[in-house]
N, C-alpha and C. Protein backbone atom coordinates (compact mmCIF):
# COMPACT_ATOMS: atom_id res chain seq x y z
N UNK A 1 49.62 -47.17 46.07
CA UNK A 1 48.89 -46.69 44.93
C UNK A 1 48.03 -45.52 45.39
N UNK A 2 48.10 -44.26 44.93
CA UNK A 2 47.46 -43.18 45.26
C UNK A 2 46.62 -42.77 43.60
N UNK A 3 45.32 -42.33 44.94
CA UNK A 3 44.17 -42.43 43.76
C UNK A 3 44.37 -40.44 43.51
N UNK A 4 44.79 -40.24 42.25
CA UNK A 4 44.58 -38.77 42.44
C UNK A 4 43.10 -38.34 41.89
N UNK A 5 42.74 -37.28 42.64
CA UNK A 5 40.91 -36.58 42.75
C UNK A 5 41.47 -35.76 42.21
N UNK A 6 40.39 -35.20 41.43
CA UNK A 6 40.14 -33.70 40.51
C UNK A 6 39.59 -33.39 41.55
N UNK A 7 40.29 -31.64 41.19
CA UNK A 7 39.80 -30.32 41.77
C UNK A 7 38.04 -30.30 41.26
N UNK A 8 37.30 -30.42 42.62
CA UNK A 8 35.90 -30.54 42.08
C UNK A 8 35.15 -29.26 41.60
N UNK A 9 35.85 -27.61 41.72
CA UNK A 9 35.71 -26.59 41.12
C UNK A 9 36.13 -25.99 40.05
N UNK A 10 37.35 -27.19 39.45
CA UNK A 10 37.51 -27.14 38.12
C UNK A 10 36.33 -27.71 37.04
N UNK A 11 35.69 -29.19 37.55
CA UNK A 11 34.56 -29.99 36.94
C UNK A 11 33.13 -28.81 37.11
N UNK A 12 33.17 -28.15 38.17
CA UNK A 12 31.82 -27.36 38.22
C UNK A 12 32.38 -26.69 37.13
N UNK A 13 33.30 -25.88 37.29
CA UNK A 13 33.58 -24.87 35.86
C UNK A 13 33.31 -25.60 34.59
N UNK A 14 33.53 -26.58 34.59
CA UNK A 14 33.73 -27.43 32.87
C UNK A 14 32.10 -27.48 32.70
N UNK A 15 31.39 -27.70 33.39
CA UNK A 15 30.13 -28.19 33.26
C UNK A 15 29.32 -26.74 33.02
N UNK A 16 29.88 -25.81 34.08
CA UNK A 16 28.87 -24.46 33.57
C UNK A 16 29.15 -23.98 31.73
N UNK A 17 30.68 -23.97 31.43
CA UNK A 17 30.98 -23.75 30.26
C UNK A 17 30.36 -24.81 29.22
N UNK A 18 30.00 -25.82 30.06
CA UNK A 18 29.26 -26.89 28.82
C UNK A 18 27.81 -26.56 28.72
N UNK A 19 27.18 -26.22 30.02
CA UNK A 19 25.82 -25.41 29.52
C UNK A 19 25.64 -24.36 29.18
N UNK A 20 26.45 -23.80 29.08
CA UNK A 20 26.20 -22.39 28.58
C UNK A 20 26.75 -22.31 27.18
N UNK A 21 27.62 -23.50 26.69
CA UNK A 21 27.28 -24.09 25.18
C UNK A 21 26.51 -24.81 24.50
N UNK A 22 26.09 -25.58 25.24
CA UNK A 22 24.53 -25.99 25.15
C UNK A 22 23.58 -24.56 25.02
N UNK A 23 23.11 -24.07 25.66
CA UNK A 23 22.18 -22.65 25.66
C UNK A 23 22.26 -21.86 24.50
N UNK A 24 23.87 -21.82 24.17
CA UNK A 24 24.10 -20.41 22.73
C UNK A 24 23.96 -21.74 21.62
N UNK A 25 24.14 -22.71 21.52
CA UNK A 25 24.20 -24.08 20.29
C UNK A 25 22.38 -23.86 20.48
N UNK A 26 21.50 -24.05 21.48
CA UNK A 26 20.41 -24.34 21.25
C UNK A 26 19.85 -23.22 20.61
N UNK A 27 20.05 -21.52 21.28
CA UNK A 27 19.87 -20.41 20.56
C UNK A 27 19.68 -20.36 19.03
N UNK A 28 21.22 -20.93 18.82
CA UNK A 28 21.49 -20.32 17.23
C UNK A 28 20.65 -21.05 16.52
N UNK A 29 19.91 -22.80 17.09
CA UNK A 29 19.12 -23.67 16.25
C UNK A 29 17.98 -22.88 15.93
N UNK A 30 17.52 -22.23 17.27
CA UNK A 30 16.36 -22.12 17.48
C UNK A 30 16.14 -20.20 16.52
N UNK A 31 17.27 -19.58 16.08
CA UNK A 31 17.10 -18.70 15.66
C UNK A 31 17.20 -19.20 14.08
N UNK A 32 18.11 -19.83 13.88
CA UNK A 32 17.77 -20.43 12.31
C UNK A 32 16.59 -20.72 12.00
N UNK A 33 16.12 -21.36 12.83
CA UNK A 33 14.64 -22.49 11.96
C UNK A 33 13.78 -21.22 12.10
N UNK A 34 13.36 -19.89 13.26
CA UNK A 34 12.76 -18.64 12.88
C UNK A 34 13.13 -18.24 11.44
N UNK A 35 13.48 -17.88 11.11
CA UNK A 35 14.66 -17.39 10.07
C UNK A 35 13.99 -18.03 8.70
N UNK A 36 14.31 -19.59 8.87
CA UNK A 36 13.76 -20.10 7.98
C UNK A 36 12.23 -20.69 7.81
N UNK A 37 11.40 -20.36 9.07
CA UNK A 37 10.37 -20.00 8.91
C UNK A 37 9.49 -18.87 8.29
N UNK A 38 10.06 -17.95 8.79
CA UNK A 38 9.72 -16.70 7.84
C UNK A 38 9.96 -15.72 7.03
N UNK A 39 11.13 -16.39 6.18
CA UNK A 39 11.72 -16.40 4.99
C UNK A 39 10.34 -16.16 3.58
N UNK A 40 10.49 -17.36 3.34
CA UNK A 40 8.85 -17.54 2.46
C UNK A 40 7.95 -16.71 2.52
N UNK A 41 7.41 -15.91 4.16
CA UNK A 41 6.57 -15.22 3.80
C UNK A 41 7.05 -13.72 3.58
N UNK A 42 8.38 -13.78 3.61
CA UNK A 42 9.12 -12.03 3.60
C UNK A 42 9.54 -11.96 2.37
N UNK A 43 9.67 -13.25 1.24
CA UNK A 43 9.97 -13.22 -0.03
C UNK A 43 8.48 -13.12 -0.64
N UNK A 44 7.36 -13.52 -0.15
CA UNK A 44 6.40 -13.42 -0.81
C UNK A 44 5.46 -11.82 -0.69
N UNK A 45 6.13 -11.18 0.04
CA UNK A 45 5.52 -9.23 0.50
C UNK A 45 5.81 -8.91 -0.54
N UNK A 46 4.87 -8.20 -0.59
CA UNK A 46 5.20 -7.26 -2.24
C UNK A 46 4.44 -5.78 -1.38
N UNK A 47 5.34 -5.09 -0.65
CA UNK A 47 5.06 -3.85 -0.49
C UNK A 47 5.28 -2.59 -1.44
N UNK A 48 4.32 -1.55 -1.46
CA UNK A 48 3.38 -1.25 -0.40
C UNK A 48 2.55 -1.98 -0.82
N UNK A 49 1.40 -2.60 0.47
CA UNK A 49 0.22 -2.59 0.34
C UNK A 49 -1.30 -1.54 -0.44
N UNK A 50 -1.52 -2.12 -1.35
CA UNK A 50 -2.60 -1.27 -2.12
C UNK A 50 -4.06 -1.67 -1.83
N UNK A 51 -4.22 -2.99 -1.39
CA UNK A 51 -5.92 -2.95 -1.00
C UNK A 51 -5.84 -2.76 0.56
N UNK A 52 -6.66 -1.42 1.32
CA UNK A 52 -6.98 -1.25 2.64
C UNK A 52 -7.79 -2.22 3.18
N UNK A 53 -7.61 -3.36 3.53
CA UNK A 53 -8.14 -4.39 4.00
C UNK A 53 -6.98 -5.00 5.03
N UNK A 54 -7.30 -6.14 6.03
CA UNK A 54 -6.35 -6.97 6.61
C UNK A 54 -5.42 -7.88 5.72
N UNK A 55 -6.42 -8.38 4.73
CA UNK A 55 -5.85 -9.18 3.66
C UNK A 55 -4.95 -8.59 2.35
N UNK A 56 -4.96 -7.51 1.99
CA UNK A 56 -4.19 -6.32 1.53
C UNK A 56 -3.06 -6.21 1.97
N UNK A 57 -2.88 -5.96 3.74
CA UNK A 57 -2.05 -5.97 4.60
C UNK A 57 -1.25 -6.60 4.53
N UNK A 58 -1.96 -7.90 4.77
CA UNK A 58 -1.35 -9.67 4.46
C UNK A 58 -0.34 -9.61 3.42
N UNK A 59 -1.26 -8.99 2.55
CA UNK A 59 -0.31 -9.25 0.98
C UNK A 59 1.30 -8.63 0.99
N UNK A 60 1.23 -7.19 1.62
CA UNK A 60 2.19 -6.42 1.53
C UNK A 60 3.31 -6.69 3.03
N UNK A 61 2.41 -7.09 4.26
CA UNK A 61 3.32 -6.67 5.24
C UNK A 61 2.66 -8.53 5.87
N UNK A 62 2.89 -9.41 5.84
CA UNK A 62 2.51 -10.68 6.53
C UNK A 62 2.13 -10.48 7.94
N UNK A 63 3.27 -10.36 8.71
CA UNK A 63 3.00 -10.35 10.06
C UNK A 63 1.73 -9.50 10.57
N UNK A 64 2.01 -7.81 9.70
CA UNK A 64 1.35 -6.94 10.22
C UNK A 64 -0.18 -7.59 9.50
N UNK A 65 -0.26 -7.66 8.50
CA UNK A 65 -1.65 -8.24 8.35
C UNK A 65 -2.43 -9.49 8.81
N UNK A 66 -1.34 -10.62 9.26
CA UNK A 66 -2.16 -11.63 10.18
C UNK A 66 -2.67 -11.10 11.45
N UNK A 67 -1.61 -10.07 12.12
CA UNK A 67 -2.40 -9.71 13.74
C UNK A 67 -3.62 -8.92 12.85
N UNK A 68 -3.62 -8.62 12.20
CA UNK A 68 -5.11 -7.27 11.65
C UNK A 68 -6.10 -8.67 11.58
N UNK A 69 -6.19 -9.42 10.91
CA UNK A 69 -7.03 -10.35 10.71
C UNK A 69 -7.31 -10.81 12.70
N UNK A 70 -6.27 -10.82 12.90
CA UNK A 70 -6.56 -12.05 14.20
C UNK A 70 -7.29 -10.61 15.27
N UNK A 71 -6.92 -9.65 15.31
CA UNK A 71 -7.91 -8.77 16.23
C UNK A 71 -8.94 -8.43 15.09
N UNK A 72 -8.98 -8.36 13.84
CA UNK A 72 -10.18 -8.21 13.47
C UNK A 72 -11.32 -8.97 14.01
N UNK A 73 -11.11 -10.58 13.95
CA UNK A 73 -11.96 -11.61 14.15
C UNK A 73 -11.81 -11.68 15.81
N UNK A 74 -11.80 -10.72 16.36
CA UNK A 74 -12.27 -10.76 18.06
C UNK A 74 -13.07 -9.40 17.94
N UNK A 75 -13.66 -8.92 16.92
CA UNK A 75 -14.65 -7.46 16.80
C UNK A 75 -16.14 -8.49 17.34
N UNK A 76 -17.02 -8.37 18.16
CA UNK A 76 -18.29 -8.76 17.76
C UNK A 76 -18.96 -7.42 17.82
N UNK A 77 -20.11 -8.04 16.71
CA UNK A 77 -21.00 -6.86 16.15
C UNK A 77 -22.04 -7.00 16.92
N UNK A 78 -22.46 -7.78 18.04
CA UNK A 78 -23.67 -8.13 18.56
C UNK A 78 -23.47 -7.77 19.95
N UNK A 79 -23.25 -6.71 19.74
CA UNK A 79 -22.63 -6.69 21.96
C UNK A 79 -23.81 -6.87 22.88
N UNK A 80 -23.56 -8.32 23.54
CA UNK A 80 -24.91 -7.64 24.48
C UNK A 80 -23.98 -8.01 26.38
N UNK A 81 -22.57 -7.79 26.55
CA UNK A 81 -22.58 -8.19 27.76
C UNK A 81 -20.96 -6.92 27.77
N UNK A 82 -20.65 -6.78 28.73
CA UNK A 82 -19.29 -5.92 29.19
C UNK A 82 -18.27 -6.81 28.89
N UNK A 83 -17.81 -7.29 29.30
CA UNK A 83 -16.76 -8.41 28.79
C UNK A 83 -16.36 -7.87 27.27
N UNK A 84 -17.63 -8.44 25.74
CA UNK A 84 -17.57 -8.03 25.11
C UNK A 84 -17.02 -6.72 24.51
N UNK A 85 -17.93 -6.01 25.22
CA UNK A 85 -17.78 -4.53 24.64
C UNK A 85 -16.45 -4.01 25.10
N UNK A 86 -15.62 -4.49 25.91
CA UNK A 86 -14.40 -4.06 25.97
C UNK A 86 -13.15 -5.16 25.06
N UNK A 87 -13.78 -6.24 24.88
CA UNK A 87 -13.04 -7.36 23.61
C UNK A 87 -12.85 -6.20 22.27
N UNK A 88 -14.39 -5.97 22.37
CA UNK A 88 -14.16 -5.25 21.18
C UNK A 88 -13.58 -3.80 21.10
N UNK A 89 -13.57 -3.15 22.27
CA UNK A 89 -13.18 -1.71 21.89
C UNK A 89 -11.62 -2.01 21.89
N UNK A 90 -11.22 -3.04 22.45
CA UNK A 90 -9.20 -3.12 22.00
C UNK A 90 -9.11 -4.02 21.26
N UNK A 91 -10.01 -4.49 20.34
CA UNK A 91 -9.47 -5.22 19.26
C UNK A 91 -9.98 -4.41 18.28
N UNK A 92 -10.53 -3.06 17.93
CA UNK A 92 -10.79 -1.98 17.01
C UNK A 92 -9.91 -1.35 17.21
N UNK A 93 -9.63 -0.80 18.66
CA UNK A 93 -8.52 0.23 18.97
C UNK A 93 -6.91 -0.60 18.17
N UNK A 94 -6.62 -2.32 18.23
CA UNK A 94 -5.51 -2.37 17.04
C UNK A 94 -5.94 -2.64 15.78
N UNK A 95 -6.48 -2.90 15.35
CA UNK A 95 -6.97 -2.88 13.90
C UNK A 95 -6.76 -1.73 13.53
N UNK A 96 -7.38 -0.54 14.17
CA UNK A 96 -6.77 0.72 13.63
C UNK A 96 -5.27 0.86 13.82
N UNK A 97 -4.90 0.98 14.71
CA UNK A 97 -3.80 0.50 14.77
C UNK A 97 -2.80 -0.23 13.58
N UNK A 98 -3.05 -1.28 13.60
CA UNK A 98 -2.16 -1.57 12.75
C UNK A 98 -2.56 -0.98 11.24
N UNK A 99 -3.93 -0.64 10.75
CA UNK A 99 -3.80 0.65 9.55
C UNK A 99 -3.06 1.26 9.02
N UNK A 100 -3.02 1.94 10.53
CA UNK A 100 -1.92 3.08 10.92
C UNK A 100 -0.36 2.88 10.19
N UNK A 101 -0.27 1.41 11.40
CA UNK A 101 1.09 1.38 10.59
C UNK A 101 1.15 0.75 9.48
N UNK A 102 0.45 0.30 8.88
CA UNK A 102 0.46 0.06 7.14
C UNK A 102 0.48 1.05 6.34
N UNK A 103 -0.04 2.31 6.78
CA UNK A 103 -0.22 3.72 6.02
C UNK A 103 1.66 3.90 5.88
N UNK A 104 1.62 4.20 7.22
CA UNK A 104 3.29 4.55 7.46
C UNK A 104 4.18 3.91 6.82
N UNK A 105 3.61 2.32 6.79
CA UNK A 105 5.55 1.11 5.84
C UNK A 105 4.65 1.85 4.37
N UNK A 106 3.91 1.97 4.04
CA UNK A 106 3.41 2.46 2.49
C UNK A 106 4.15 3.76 1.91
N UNK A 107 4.19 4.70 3.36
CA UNK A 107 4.87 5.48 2.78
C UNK A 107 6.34 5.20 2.75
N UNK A 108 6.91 4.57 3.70
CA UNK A 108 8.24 4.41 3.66
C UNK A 108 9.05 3.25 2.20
N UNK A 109 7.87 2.71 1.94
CA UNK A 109 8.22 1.80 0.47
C UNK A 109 7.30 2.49 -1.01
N UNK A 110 7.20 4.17 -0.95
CA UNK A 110 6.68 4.66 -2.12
C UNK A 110 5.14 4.50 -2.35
N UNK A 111 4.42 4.47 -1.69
CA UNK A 111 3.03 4.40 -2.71
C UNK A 111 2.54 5.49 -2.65
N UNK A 112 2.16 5.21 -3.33
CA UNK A 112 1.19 6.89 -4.32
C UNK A 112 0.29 7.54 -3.43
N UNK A 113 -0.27 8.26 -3.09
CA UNK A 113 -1.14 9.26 -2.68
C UNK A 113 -2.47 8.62 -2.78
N UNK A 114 -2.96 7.94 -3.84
CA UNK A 114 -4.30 7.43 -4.24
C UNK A 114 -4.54 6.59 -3.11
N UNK A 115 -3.50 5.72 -3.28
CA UNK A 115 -3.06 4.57 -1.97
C UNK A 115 -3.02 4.82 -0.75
N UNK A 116 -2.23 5.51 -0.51
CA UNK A 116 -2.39 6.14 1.03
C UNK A 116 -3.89 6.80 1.88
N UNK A 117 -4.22 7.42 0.96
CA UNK A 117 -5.71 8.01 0.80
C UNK A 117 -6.53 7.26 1.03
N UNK A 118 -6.34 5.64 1.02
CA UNK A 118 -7.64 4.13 1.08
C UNK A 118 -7.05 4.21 2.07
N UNK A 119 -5.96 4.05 2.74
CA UNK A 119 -5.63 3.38 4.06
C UNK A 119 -6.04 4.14 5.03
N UNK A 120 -6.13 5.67 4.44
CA UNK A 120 -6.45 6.99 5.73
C UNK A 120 -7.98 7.37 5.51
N UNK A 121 -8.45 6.77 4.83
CA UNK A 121 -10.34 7.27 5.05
C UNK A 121 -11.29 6.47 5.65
N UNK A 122 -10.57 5.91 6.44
CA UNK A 122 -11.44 4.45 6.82
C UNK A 122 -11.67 5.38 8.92
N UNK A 123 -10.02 6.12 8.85
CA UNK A 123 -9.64 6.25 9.95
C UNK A 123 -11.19 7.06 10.92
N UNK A 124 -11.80 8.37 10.16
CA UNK A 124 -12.33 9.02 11.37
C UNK A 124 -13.71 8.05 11.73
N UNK A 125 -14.25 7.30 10.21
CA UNK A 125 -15.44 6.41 10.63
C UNK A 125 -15.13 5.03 12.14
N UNK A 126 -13.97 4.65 11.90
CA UNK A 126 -13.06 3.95 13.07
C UNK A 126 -13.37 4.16 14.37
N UNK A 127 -12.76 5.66 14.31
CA UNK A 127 -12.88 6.48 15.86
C UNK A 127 -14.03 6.85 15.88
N UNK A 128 -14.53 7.52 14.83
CA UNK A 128 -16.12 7.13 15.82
C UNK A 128 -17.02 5.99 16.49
N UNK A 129 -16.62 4.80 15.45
CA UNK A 129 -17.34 4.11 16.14
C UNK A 129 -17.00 3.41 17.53
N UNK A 130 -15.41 3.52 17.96
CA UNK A 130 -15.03 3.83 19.33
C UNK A 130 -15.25 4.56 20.01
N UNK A 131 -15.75 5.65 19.44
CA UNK A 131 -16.53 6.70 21.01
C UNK A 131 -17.66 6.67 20.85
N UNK A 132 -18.13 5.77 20.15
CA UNK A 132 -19.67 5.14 20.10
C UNK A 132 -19.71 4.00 20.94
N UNK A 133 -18.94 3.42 20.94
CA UNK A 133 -18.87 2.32 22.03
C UNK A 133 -18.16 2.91 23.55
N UNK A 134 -17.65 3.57 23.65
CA UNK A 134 -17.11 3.97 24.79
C UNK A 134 -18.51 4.77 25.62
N UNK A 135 -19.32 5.29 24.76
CA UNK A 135 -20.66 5.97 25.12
C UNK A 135 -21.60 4.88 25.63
N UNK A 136 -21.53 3.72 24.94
CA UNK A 136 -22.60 2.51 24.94
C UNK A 136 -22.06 1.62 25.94
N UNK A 137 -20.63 1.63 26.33
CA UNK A 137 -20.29 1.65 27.82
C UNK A 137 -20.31 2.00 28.99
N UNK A 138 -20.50 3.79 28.36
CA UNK A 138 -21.07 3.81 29.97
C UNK A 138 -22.14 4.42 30.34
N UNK A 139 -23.28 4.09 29.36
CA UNK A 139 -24.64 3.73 29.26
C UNK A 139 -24.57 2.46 30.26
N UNK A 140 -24.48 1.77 29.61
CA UNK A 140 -24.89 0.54 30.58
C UNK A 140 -23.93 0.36 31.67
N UNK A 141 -23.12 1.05 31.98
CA UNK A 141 -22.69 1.06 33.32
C UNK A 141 -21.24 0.05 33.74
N UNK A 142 -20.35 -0.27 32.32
CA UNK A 142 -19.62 -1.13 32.58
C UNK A 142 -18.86 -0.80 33.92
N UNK A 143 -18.14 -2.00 34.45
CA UNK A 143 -17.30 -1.61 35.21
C UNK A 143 -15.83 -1.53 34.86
N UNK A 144 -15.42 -1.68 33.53
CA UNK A 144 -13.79 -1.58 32.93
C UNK A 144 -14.21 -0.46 31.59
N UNK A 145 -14.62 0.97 31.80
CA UNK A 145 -14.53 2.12 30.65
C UNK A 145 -13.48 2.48 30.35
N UNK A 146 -12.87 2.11 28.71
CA UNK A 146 -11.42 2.51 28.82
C UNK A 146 -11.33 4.29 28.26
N UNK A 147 -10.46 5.48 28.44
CA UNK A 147 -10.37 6.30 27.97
C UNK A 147 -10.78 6.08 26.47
N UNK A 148 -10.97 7.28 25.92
CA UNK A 148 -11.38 7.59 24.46
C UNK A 148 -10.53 7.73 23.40
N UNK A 149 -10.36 6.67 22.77
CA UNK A 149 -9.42 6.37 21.85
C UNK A 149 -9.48 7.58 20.57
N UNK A 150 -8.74 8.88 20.50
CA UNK A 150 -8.89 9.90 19.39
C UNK A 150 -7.41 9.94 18.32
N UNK A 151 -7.66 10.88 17.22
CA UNK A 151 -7.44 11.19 16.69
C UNK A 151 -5.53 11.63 17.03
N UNK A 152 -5.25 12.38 17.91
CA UNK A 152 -3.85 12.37 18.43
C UNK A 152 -3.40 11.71 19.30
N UNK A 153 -4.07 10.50 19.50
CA UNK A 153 -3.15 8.77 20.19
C UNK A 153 -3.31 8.09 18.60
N UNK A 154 -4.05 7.97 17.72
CA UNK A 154 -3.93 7.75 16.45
C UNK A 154 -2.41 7.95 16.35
N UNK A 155 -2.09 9.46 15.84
CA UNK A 155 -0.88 9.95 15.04
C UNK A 155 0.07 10.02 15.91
N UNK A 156 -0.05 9.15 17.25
CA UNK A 156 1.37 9.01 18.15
C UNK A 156 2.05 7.40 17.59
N UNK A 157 1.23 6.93 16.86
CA UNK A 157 1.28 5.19 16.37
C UNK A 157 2.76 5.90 15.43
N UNK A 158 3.46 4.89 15.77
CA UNK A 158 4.81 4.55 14.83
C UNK A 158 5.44 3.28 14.86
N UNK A 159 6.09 3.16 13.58
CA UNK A 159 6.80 2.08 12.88
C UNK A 159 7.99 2.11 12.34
N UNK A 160 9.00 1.32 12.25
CA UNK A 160 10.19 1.23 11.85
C UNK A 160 10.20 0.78 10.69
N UNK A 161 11.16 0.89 9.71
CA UNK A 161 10.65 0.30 8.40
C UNK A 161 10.96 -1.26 8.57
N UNK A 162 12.24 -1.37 9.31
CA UNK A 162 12.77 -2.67 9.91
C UNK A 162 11.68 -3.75 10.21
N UNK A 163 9.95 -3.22 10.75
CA UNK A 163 9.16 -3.69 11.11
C UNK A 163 7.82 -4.41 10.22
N UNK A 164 8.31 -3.36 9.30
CA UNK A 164 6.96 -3.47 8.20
C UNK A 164 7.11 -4.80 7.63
N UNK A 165 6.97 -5.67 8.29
CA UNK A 165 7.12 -7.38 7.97
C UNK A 165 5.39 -7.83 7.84
């Protein structure tokens, strides 16, 4: 009685092809339930956005207006330590930021001039008050001064319309 053995580099092969169907089966789960996670809030956008606010944002572009909210609420208005004052100069530096690109999906989904005009007058009071803080940085002598956030790193900001989620 002869015991016949499998080729044990045929079984390694069977097994890599079984995880690596496992991996694309777990993928596709894991890209559905995205999918159908944020479904609901891409049926509920009603772009363009018309109130210049984070919550405006919210309304028109979800994604882009939750990060506006979530670096909004890392701004403190009370700076008294370095740490801070650099929390806050890159969580202003995206807030404007994402403005920016709310101005831009606004124009790319039609809104009016009136509209666009709220989203773009907020901008030079913004940057100033970033090179008001970049000044009040290095007043007190931080040791992390980031360059001066202006007006043409502003208008280098771009968006895809693909994005305006």
């Amino acid at each position: 009685m002869t015991i016949k053995k499998e080729n044990p580099m045929k079984n390694l092969g069977q097994m890599t092809d079984q995880q690596q169907h496992l991996v694309v089966l777990r993928l596709a789960v894991a890209t559905s339930i995205l999918i159908v996670s944020l479904a609901p809030t891409a049926i509920l956008a009603k772009p363009p956005a018309t109130e210049a606010s984070c919550e405006g944002i919210k309304a028109a572009y979800p994604i882009l207006g939750k990060e506006c909210s979530n670096q909004y609420s890392k701004i403190e208005h009370n700076l008294t330590n370095a740490k801070d004052r650099l929390e806050t100069y890159y969580a202003r530096v995206s807030v404007l930021e994402i403005f920016r690109k709310a101005l831009i999906c606004n124009g790319m989904f039609g809104a009016n001039k009136q509209a666009q005009d709220r989203f773009k007058s907020g901008e030079q009071g913004h940057l100033q008050a970033l090179n008001n803080l970049v000044t009040a940085m290095t007043a007190a002598k931080d040791p992390n001064i980031p360059p001066t956030y202006d007006a043409k790193k502003l208008q280098s900001v771009t968006i895809k319309k693909v994005q305006c989620k």
